[in-house]
N, C-alpha and C. Protein backbone atom coordinates (compact mmCIF):
# COMPACT_ATOMS: atom_id res chain seq x y z
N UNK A 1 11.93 1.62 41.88
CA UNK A 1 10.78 0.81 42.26
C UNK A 1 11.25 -0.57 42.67
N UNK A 2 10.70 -1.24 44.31
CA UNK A 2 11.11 -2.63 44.10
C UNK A 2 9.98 -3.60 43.06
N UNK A 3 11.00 -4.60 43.47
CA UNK A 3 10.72 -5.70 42.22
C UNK A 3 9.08 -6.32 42.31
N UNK A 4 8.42 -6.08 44.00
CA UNK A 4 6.65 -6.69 44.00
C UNK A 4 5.88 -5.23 43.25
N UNK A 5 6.20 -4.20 43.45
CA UNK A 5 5.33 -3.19 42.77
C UNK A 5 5.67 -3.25 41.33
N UNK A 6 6.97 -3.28 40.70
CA UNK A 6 6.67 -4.13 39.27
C UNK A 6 5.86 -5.30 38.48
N UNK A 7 6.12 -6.19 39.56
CA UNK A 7 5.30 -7.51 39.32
C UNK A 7 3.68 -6.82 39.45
N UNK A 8 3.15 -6.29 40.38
CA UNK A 8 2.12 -5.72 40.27
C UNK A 8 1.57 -4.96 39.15
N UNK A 9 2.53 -4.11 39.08
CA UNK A 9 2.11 -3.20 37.73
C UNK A 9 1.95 -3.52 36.64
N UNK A 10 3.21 -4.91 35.92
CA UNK A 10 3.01 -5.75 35.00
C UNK A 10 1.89 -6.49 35.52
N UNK A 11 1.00 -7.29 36.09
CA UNK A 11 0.01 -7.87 36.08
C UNK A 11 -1.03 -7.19 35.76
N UNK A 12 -1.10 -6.32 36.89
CA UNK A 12 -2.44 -5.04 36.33
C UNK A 12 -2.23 -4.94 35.09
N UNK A 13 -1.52 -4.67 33.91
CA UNK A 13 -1.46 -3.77 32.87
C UNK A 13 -1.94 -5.33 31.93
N UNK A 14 -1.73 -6.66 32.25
CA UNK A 14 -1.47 -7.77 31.50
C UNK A 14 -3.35 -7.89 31.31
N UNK A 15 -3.92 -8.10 32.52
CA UNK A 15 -5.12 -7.93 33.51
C UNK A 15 -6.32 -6.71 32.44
N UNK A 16 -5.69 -5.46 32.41
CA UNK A 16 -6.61 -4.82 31.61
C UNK A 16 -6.71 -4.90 30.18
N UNK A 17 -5.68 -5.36 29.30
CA UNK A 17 -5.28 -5.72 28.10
C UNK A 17 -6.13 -7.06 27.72
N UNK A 18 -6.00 -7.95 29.17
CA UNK A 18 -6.86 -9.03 28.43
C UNK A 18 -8.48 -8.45 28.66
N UNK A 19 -8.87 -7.94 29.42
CA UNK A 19 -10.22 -7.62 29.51
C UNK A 19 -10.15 -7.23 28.38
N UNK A 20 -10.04 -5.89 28.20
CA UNK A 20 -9.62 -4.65 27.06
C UNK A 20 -10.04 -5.90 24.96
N UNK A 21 -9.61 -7.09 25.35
CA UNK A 21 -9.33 -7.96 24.20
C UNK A 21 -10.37 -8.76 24.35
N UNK A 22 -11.16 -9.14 25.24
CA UNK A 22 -12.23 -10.03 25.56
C UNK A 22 -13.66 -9.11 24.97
N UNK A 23 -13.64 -7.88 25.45
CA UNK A 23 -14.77 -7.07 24.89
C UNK A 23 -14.63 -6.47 23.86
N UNK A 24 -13.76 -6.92 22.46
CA UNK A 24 -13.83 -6.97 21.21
C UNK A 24 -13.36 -7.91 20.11
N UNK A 25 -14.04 -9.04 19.87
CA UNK A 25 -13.19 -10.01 19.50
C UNK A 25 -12.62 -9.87 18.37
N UNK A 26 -11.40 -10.72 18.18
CA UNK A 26 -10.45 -10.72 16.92
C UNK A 26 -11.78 -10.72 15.47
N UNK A 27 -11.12 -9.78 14.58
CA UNK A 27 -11.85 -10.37 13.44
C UNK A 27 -11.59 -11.50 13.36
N UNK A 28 -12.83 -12.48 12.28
CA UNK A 28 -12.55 -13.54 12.04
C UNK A 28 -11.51 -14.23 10.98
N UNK A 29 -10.70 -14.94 10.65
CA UNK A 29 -9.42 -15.04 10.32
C UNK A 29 -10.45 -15.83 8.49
N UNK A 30 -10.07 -15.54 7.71
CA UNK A 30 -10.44 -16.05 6.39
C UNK A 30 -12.08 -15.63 6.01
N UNK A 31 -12.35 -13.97 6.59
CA UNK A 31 -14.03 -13.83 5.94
C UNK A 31 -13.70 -13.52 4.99
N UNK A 32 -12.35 -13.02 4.04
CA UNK A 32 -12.75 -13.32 2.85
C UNK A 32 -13.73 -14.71 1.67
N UNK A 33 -13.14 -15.36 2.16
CA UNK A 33 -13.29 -16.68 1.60
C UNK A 33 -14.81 -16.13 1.78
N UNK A 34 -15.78 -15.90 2.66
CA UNK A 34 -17.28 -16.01 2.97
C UNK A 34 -17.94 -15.43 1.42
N UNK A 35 -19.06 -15.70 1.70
CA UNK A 35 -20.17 -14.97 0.24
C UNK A 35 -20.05 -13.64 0.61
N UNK A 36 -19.46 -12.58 -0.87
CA UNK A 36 -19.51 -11.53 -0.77
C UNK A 36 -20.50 -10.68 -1.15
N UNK A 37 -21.38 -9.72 -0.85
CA UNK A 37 -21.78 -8.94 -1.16
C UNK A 37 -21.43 -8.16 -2.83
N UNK A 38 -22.76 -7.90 -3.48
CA UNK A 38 -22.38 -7.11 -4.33
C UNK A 38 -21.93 -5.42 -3.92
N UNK A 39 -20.93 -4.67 -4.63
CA UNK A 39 -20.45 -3.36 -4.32
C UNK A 39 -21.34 -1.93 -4.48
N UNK A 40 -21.30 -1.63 -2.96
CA UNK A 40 -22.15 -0.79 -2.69
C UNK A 40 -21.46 1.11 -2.60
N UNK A 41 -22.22 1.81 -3.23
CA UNK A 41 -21.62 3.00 -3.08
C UNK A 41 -22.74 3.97 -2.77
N UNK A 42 -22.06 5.13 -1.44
CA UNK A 42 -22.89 5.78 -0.76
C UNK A 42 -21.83 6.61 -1.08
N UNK A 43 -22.43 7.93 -1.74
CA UNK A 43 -22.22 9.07 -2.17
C UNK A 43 -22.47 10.67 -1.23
N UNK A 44 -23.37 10.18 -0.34
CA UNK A 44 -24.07 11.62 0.54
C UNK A 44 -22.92 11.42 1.46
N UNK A 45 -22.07 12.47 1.36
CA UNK A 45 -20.52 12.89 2.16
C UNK A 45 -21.34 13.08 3.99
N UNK A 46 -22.52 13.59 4.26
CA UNK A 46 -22.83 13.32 5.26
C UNK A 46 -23.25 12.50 6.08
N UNK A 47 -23.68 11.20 5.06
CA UNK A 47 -23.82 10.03 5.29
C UNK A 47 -22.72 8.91 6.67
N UNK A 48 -22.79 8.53 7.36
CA UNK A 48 -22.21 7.87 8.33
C UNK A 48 -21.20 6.64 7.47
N UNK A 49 -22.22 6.54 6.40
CA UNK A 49 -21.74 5.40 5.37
C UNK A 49 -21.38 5.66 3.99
N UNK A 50 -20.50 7.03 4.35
CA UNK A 50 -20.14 7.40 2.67
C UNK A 50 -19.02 6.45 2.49
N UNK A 51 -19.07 6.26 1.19
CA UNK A 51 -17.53 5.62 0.59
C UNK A 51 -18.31 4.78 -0.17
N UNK A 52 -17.66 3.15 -0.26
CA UNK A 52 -17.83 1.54 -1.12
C UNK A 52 -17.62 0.89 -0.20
N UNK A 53 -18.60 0.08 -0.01
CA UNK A 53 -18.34 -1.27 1.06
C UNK A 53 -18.50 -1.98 0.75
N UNK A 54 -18.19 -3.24 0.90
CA UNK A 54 -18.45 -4.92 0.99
C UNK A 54 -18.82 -5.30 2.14
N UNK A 55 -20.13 -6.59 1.64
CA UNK A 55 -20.23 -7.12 3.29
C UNK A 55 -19.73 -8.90 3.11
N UNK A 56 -19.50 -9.04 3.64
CA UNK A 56 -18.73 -10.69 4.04
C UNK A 56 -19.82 -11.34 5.13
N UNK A 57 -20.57 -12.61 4.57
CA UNK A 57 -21.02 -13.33 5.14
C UNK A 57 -20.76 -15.08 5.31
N UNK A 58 -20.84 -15.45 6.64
CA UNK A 58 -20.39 -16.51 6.72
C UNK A 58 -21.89 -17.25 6.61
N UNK A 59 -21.69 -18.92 6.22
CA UNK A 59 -22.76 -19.30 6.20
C UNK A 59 -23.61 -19.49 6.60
N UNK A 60 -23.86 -19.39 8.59
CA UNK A 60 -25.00 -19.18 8.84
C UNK A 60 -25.45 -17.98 8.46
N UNK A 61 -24.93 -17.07 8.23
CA UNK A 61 -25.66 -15.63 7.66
C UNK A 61 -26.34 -16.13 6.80
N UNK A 62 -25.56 -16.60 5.50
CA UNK A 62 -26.28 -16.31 4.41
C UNK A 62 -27.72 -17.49 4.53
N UNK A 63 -27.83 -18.24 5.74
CA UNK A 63 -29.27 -19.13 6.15
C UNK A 63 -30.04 -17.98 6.39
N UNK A 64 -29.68 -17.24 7.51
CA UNK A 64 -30.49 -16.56 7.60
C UNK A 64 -30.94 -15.60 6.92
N UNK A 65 -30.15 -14.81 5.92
CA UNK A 65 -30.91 -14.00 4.99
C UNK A 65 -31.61 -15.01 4.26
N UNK A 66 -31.26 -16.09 3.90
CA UNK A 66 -32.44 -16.42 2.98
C UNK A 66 -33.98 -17.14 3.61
N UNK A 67 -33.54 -16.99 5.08
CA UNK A 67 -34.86 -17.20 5.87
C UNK A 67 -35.48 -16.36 5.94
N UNK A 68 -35.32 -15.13 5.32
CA UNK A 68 -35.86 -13.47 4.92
C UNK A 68 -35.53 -13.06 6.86
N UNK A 69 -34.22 -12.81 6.77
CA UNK A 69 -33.30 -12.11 8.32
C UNK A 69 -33.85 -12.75 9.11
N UNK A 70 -33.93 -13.81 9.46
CA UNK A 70 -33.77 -14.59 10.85
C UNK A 70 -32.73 -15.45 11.05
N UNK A 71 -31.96 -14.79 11.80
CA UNK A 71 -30.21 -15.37 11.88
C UNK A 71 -30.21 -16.33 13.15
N UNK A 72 -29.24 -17.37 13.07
CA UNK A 72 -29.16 -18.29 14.11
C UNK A 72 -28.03 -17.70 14.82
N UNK A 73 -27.77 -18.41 16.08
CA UNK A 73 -26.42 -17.76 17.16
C UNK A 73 -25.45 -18.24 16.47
N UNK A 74 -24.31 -16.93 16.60
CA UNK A 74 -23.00 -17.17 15.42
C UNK A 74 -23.06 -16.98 14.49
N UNK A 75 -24.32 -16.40 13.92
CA UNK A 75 -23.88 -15.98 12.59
C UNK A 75 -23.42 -14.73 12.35
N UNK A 76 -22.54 -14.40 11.49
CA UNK A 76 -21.36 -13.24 11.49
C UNK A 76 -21.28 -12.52 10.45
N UNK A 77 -21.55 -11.43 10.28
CA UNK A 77 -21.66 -10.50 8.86
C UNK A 77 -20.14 -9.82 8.99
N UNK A 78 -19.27 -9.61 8.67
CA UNK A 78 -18.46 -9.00 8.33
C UNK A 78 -18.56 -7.61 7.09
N UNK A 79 -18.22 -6.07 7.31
CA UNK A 79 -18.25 -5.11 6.33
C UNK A 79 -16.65 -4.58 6.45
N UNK A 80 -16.68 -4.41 5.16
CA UNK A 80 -15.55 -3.43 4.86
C UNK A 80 -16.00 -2.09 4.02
N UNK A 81 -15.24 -1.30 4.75
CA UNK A 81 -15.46 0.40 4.05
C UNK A 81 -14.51 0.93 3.37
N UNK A 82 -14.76 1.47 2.14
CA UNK A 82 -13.38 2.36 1.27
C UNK A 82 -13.58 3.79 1.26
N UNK A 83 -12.75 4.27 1.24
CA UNK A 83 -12.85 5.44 0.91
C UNK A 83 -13.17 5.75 -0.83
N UNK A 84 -13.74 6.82 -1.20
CA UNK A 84 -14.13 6.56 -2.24
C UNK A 84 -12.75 7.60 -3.45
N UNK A 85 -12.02 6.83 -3.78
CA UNK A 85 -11.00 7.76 -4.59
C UNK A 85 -10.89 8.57 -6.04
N UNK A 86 -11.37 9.77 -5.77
CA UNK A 86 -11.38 10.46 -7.11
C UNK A 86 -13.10 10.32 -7.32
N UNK A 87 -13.56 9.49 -8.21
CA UNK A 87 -14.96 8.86 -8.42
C UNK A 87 -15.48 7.93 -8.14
N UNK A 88 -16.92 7.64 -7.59
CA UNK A 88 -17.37 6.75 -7.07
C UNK A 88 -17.23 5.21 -7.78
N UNK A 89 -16.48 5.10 -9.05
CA UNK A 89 -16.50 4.54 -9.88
C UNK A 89 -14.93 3.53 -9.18
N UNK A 90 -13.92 4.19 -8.27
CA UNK A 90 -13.14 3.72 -8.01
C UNK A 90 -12.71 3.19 -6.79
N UNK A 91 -12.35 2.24 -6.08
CA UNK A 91 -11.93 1.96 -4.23
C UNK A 91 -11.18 2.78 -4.15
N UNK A 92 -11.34 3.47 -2.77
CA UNK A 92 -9.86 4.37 -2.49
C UNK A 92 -9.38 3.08 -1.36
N UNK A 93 -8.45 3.69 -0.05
CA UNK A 93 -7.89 2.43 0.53
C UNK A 93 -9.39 2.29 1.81
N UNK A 94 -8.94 1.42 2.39
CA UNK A 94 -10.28 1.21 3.46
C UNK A 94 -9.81 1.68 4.73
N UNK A 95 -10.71 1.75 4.94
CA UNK A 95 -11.22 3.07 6.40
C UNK A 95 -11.59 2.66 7.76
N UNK A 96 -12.62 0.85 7.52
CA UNK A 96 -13.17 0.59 8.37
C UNK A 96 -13.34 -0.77 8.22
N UNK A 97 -13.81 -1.44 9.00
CA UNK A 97 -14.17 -2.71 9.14
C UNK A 97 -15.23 -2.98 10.11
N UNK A 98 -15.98 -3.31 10.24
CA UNK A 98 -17.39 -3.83 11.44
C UNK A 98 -17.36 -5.29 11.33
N UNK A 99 -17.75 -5.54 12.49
CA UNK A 99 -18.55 -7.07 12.50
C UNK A 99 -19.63 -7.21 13.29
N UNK A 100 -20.61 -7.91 12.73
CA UNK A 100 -22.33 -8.31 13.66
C UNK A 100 -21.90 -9.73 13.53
N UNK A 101 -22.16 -10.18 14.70
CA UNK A 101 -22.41 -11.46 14.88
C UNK A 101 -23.42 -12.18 16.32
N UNK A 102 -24.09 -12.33 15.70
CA UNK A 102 -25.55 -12.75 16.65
C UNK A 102 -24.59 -13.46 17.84
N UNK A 103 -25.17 -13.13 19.15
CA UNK A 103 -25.01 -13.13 20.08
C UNK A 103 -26.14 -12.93 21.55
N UNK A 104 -26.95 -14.05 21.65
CA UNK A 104 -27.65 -13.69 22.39
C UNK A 104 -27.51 -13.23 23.96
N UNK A 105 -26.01 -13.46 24.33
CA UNK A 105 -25.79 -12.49 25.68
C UNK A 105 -26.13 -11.17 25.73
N UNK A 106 -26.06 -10.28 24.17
CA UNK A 106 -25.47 -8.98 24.02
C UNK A 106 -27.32 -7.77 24.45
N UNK A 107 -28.16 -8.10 25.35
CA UNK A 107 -29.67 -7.76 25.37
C UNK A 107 -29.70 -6.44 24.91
N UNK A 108 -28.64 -5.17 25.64
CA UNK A 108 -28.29 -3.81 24.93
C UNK A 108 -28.86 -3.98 23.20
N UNK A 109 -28.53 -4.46 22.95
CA UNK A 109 -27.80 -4.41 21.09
C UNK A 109 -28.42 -5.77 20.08
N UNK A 110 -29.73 -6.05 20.91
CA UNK A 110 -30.59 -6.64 19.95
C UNK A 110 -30.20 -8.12 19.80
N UNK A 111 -29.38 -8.70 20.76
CA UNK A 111 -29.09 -9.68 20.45
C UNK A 111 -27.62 -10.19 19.27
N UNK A 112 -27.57 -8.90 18.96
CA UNK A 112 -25.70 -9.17 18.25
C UNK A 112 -24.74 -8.29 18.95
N UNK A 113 -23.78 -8.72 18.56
CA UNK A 113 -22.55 -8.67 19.05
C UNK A 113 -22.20 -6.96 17.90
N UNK A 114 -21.62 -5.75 18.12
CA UNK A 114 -21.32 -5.18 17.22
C UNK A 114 -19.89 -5.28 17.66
N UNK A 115 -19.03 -4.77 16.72
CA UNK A 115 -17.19 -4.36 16.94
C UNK A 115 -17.14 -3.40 15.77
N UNK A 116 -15.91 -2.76 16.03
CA UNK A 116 -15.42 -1.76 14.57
C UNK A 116 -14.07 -2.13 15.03
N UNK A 117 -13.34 -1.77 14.13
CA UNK A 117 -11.84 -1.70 13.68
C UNK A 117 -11.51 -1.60 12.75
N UNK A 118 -10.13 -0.83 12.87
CA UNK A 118 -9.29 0.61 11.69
C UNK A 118 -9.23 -0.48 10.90
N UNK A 119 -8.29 0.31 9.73
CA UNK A 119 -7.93 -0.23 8.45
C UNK A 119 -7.12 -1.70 8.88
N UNK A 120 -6.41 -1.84 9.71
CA UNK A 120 -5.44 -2.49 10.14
C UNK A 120 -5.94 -3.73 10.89
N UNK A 121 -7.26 -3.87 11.12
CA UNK A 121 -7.75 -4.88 11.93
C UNK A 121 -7.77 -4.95 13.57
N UNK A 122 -7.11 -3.69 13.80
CA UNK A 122 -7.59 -3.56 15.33
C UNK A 122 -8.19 -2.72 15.59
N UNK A 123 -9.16 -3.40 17.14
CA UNK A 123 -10.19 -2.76 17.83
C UNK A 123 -10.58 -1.09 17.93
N UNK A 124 -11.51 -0.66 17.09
CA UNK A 124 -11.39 0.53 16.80
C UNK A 124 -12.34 1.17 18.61
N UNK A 125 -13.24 0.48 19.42
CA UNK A 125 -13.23 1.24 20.12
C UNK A 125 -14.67 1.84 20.44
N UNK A 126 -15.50 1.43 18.97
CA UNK A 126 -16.73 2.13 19.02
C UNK A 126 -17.73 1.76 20.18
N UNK A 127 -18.82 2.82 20.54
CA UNK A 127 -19.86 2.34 21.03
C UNK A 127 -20.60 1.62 20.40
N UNK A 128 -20.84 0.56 20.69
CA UNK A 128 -21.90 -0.43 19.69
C UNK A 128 -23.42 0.27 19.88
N UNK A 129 -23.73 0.80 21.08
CA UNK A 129 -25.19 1.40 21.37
C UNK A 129 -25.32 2.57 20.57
N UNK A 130 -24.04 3.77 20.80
CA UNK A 130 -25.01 4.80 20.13
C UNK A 130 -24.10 4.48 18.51
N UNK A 131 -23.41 4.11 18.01
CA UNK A 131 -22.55 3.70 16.76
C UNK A 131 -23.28 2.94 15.85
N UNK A 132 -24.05 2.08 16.38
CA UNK A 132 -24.33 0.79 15.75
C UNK A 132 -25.70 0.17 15.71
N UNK A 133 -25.64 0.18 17.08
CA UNK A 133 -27.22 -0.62 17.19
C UNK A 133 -28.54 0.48 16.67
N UNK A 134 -28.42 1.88 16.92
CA UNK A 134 -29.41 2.56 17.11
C UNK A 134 -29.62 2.83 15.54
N UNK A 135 -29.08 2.67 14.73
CA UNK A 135 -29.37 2.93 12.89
C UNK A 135 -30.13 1.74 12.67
N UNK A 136 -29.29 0.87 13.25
CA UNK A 136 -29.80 -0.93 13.24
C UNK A 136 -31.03 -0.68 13.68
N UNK A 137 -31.60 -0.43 15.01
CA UNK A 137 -33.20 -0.38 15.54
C UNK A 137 -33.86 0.46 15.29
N UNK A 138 -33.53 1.76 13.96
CA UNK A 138 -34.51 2.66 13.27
C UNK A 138 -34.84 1.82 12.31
N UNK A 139 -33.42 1.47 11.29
CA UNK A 139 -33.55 0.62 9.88
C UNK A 139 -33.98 -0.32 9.95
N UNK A 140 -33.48 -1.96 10.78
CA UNK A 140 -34.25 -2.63 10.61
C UNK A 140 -34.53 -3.77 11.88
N UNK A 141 -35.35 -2.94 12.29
CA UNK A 141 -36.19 -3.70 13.77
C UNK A 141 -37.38 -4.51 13.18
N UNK A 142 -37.62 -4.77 12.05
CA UNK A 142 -38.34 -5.63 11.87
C UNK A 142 -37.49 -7.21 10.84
N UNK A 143 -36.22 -6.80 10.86
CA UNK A 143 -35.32 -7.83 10.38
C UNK A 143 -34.49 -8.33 10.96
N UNK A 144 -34.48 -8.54 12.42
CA UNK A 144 -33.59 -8.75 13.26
C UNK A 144 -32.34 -7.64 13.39
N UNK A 145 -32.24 -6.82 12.95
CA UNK A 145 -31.51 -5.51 12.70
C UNK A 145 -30.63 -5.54 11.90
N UNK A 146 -30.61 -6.38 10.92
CA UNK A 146 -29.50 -6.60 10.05
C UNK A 146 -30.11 -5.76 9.10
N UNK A 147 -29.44 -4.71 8.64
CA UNK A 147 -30.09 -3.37 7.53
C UNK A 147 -30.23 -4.34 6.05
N UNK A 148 -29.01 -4.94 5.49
CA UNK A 148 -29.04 -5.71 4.40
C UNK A 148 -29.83 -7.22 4.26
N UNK A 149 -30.23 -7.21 2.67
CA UNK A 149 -31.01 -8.52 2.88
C UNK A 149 -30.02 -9.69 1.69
N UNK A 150 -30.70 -10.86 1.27
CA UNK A 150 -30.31 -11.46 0.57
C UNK A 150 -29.87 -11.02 -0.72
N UNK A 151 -31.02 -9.88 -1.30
CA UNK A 151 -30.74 -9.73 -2.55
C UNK A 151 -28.96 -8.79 -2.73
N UNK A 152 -28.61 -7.81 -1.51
CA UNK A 152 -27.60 -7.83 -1.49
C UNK A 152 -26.46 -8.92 -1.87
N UNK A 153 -26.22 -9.52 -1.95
CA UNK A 153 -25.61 -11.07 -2.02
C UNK A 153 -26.13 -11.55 -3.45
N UNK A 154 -27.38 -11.52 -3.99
CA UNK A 154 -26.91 -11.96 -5.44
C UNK A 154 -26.40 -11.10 -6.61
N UNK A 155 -26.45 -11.67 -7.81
CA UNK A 155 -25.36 -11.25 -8.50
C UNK A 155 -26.06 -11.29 -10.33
């Protein structure tokens, strides 16, 4: 191959990678630190949401849950999923990760932003429409679609 159809090919490939990275953004770097959720366990193996999860909220979230779900732009729920090991009583390792974060460009998807990604923190890939949003606009279309409320979060 000469050396302009390389240069080409490396650009193209540089070119779809950054798109490819633009339409799922990095998790956010320290949602631990955010208000955690108390530990949730879903047991029905057919469930979409079997395992133990945590949800991670940053502080405009937790405004808006306590505005009873009316979230401002940017606010960012972070979940983590476990597998459930042996008994529901125990974390197995994690499976999944999501993030909602209000976004009023996103008109598809209610106004948030959805993402998934593996155990590892990268872009898992999902459809946010049929994955995400559509449980969100059965469960809770009258809460801005955020399924969880405040009382999740106390303790």
């Amino acid at each position: 191959m000469n050396k302009s159809v390389i240069c080409i090919v490396v650009s193209l490939a540089m070119f779809v990678s950054v798109g490819w990275a633009a339409s799922a953004p990095q998790l956010p770097k320290g949602y631990h630190a955010w208000q955690k959720s108390e530990r949730k366990v879903v047991t029905d193996k057919s469930s979409l949401f079997y395992g133990i999860h945590y949800m991670y909220a940053d502080k405009k979230a937790i405004k808006g849950y306590q505005a009873g779900n009316k979230f401002r732009e940017g606010s960012r729920i972070v979940v983590e999923f476990f597998n459930i090991k042996g008994t529901p009583s125990v974390d197995g390792p994690i499976n999944m990760i999501v993030l909602m974060q209000k976004d009023k460009r996103q008109k598809d998807t209610g106004g948030w932003l959805f993402a998934g990604y593996s155990a590892d923190g990268r872009p898992s890939g999902i459809d946010p429409l049929k994955n995400c949003f559509e449980c969100h606009r059965q469960e809770a279309g009258q809460r801005d679609y955020v399924i969880s409320t405040i009382k999740d979060f106390t303790r």
